[in-house]
Protein backbone atom coordinates (compact mmCIF):
# COMPACT_ATOMS: atom_id res chain seq x y z
CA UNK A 1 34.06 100.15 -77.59
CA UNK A 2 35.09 103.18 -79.99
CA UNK A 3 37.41 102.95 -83.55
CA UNK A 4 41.22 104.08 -82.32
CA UNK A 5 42.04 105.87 -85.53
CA UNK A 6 45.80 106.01 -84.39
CA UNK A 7 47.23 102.74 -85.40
CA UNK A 8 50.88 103.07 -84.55
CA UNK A 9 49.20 101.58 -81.30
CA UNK A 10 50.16 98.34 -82.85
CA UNK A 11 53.47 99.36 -84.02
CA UNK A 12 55.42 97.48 -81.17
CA UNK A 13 53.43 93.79 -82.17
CA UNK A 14 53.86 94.68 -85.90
CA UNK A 15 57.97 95.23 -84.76
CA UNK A 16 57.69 91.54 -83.07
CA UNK A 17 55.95 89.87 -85.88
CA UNK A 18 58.20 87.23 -87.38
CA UNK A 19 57.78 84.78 -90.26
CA UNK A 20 54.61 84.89 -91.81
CA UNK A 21 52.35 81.64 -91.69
CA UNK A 22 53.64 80.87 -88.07
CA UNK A 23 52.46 81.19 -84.63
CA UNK A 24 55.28 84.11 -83.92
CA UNK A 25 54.17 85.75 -87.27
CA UNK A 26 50.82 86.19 -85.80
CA UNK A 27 50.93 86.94 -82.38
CA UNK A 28 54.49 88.25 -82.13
CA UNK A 29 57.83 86.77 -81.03
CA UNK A 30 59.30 86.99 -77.33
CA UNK A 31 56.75 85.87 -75.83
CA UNK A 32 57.43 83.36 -72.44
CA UNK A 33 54.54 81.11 -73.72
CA UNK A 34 52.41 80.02 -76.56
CA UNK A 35 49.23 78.43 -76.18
CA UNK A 36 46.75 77.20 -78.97
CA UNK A 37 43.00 76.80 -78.14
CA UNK A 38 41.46 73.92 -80.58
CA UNK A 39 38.00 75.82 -81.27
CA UNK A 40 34.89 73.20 -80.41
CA UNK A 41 32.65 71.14 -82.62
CA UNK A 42 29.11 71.50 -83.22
CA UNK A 43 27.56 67.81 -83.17
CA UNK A 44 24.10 66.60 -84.04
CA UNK A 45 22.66 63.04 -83.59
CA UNK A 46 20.04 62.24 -86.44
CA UNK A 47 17.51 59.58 -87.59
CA UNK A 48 19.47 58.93 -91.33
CA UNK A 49 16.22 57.16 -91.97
CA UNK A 50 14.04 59.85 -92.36
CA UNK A 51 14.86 62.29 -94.60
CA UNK A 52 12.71 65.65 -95.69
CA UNK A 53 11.82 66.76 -99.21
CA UNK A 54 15.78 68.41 -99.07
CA UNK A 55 17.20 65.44 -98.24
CA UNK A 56 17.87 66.23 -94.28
CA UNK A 57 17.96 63.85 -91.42
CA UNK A 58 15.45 65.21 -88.37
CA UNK A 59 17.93 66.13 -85.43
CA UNK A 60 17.14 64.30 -82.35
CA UNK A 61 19.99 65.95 -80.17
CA UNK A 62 22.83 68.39 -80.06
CA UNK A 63 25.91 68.29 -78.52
CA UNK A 64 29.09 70.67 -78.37
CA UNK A 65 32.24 68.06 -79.10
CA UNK A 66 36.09 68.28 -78.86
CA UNK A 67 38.33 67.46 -81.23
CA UNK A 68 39.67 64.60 -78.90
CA UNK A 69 35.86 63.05 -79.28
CA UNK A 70 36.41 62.98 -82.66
CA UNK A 71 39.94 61.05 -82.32
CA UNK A 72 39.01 58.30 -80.34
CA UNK A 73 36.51 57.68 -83.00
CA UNK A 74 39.01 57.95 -86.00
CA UNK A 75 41.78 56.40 -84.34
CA UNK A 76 43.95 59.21 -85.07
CA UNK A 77 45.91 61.56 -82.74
CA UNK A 78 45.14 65.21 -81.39
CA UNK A 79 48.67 66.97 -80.47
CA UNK A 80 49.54 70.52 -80.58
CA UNK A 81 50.12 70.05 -84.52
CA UNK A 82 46.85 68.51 -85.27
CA UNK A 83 44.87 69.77 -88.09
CA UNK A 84 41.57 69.35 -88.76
CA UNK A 85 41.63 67.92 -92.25
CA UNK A 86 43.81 65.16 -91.17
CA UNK A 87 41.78 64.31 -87.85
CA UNK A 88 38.79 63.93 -89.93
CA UNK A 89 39.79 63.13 -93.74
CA UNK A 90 38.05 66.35 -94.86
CA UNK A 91 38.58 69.91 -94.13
CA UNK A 92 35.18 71.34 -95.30
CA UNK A 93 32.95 68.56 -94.93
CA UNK A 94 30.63 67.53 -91.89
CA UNK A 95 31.75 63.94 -90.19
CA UNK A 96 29.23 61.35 -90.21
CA UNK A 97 29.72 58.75 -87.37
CA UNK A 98 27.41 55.14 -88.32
CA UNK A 99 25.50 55.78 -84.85
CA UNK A 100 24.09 59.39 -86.44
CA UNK A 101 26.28 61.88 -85.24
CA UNK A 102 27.31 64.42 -87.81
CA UNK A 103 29.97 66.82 -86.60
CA UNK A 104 30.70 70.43 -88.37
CA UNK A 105 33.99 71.22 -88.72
CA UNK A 106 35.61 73.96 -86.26
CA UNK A 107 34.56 77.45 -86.81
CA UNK A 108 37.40 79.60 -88.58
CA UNK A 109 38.09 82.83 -87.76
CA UNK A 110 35.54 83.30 -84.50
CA UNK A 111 36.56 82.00 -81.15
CA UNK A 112 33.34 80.82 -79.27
CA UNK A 113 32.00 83.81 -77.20
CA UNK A 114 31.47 81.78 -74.32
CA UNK A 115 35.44 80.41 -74.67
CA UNK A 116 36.48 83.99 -74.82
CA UNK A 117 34.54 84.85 -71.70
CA UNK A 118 36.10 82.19 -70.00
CA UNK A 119 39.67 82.95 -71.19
CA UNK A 120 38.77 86.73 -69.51
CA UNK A 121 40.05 85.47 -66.08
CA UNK A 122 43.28 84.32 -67.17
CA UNK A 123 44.15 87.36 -69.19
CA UNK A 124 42.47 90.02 -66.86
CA UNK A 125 44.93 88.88 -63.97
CA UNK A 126 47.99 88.58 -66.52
CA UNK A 127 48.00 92.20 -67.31
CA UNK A 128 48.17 95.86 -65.57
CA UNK A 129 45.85 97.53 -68.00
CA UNK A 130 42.81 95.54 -68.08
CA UNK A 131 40.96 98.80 -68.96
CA UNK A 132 43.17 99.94 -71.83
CA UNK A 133 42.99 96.91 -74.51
CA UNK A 134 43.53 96.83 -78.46
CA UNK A 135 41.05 94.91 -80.90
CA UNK A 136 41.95 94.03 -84.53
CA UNK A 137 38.95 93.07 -86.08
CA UNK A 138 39.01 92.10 -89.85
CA UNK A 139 37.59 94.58 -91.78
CA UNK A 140 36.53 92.19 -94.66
CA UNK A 141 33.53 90.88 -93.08
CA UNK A 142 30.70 91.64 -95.36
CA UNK A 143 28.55 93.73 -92.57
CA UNK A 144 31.49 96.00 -91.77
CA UNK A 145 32.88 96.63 -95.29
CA UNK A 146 30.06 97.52 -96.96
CA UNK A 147 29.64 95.12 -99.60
CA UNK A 148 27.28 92.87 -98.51
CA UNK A 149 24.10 92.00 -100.45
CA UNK A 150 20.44 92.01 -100.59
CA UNK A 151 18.55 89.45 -102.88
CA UNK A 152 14.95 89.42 -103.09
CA UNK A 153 12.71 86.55 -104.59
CA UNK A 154 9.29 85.61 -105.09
CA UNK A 155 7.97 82.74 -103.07
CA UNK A 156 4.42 80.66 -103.63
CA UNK A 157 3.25 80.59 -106.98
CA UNK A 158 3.96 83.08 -110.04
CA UNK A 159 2.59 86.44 -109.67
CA UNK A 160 0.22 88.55 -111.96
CA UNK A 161 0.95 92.01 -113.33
CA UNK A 162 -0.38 93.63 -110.15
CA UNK A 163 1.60 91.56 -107.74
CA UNK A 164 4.50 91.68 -110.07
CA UNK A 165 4.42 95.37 -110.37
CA UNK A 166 4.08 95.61 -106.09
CA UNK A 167 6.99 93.40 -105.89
CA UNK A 168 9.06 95.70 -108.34
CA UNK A 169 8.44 98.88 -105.79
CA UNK A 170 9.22 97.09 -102.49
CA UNK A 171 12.47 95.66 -103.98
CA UNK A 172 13.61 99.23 -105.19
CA UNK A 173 12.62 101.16 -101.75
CA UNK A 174 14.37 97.86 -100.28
CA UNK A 175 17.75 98.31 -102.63
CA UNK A 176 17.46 101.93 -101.59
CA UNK A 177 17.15 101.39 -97.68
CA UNK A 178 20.18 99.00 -98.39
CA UNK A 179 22.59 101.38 -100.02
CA UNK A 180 22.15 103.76 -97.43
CA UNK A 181 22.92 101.90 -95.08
CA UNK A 182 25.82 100.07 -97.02
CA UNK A 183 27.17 103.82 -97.19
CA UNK A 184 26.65 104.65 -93.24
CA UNK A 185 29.07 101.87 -92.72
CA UNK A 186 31.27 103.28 -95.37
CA UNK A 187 31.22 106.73 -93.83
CA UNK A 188 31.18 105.33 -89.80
CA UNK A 189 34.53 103.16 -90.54
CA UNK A 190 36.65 105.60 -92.40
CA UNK A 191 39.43 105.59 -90.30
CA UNK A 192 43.01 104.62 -91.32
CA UNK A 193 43.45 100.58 -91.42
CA UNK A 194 46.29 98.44 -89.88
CA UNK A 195 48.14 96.39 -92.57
CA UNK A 196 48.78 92.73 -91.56
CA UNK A 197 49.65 89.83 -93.75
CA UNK A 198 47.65 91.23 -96.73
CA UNK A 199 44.10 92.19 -94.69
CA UNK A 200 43.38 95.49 -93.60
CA UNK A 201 41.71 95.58 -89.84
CA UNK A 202 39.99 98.34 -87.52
CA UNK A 203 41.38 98.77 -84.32
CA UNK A 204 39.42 99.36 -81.68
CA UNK A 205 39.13 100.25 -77.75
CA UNK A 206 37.96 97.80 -75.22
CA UNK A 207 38.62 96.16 -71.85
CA UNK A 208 38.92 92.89 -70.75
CA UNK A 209 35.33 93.79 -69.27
CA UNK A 210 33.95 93.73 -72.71
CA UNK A 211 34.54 90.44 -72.77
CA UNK A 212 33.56 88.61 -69.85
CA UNK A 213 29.75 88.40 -71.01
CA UNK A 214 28.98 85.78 -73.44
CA UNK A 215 26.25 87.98 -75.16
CA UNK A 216 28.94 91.04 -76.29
CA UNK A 217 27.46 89.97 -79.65
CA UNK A 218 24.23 91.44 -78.93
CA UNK A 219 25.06 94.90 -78.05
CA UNK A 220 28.96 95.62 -79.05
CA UNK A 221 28.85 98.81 -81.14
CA UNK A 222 32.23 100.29 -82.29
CA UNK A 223 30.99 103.50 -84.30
CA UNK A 224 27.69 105.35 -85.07
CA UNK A 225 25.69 102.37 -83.97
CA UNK A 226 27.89 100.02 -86.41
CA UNK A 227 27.38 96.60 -84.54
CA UNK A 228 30.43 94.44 -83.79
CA UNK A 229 29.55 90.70 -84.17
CA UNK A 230 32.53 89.17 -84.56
CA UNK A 231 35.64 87.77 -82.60
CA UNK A 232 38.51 90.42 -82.70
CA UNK A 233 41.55 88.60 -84.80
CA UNK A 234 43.82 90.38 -82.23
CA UNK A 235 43.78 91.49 -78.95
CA UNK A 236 45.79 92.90 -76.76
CA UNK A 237 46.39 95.24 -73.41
CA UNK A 238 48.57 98.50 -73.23
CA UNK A 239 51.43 97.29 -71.38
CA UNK A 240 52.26 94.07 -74.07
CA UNK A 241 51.80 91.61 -71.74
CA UNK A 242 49.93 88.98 -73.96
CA UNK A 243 48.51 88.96 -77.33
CA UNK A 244 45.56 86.67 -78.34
CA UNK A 245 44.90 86.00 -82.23
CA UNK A 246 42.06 84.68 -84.28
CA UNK A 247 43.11 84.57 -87.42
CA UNK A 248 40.69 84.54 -90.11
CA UNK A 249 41.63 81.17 -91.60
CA UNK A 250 42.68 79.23 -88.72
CA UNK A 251 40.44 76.95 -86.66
CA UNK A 252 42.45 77.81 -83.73
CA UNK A 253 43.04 80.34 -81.14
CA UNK A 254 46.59 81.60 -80.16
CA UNK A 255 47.28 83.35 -76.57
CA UNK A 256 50.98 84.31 -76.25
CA UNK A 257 51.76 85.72 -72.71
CA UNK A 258 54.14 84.97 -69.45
CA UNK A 259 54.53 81.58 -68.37
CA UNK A 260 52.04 81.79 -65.87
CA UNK A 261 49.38 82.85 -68.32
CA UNK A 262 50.15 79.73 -70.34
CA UNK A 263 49.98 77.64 -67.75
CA UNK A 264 47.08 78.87 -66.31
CA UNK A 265 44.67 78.16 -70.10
CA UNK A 266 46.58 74.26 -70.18
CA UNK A 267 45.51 73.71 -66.59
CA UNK A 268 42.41 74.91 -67.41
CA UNK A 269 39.84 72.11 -68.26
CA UNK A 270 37.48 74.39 -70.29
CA UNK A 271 39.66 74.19 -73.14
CA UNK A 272 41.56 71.56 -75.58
CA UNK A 273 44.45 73.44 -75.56
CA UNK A 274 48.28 73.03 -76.58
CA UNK A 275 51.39 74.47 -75.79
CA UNK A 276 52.93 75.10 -79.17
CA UNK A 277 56.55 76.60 -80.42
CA UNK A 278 56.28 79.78 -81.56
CA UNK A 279 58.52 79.12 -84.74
CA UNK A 280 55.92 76.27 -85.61
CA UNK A 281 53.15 76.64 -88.62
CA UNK A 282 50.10 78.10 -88.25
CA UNK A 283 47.21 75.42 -88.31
């Protein structure tokens, strides 16, 4: 992966972008097919009736969940229009189920590395330039724009001059180390941003290759050893033959291709995924 500092390489999806808020306004119109892939629940089955000095339940097991498992225990519906706040009365909050399951809602913004290996296979065959791809990745993340933060405390106890005084140095050679490195990032990603919908994103060059292997996250560098650790918020190949979109609030993955790229993610039982109209809201 390497920064693509020429970014009228997305000039032809920024031309097909249509109202914003909606699934064409995100991944482009045109399109044969839209598909949206509901991102999965983390579950956890605990004993309620033991709780530790913070007020947490031991977990006895962990599960990954769908947002159907949730329905059929809510009585509500999951459609291509479902949201997440209405399927579980609460948008930010965990679901507690009376047996002990508590279920986090969907991640937002990051498409399960493991879901986007699997999707791989579908959109390697649905293109002609599986080596030649685009990535939009969000530059607001706090580890690529260069404002994240260091906080330091002291832990056991209150400490005496001499400890006090220790502390004092390691936390300045600490917020030292940190701004230096706040400013490598700086200098590494100062290339020219695409605009979209009010966020600024890198582009970047990959292949579907990059991918295919769950643990990307461990070793995906895109400039002067400036990790990538995040799911790209757009993606496409050269030749425009699909587009695949993360958006940062959304709890949902859009793939917009041929028909027989759609079809191929609905048939495909690794995913709770829709067809949805391209004209319809964003979820």
């Amino acid at each position: 992966m390497e920064l693509i500092t020429d970014v009228r390489r997305a000039d032809w999806l920024v031309r097909r972008l249509q109202a914003s808020g909606t699934v064409a306004g995100t991944v482009g119109g045109g399109f044969d097919g839209y598909a949206r892939v509901l991102h999965p629940l983390a579950a956890f089955r605990e004993d309620r009736s033991v709780l530790d000095e913070h007020g947490d339940a031991p977990v006895l097991e962990t599960s990954t969940w769908r947002w159907s498992d949730v329905a059929a225990r809510t009585g509500r519906t999951v459609d291509a229009g479902v949201s997440w706040s209405t399927l579980s009365a609460s948008r930010d909050d965990d679901v507690l189920f009376d047996d002990g399951w508590r279920v986090e809602p969907p991640a937002e913004g990051w498409l399960d590395p493991r879901l986007l290996a699997a999707l791989t296979s579908h959109l390697s065959a649905s293109t002609a330039t599986p080596l030649d791809l685009v990535a939009a990745v969000w530059d607001g993340w706090g580890d690529l724009s260069g404002g994240s933060t260091l906080v330091a405390g002291w832990q056991d106890g209150t400490p005496d001059a001499t400890e006090r005084a220790r502390a004092e140095a390691e936390v300045a050679r600490l917020r030292t180390a940190h701004q230096a490195a706040l400013d490598a990032v700086r200098r590494a990603l100062a290339v020219p941003r695409l605009h979209l919908t009010h966020r600024e994103h890198l582009l970047v060059r990959t292949t579907v290759a990059d991918w295919a292997d769950p643990a990307w996250t461990e070793r995906a560098e895109i400039a002067d050893g400036v990790p990538l650790a995040h799911t790209p918020q757009l993606l496409w190949p050269e030749d425009h033959a699909w587009v695949l979109a993360t958006e940062i609030d959304c709890d949902s993955t859009l793939v917009a291709g041929t028909r027989r790229l759609v079809d191929a993610i609905l048939r495909d039982h690794r995913f709770e995924t829709f067809e949805v109209d391209p004209l319809s809201a964003l979820r």
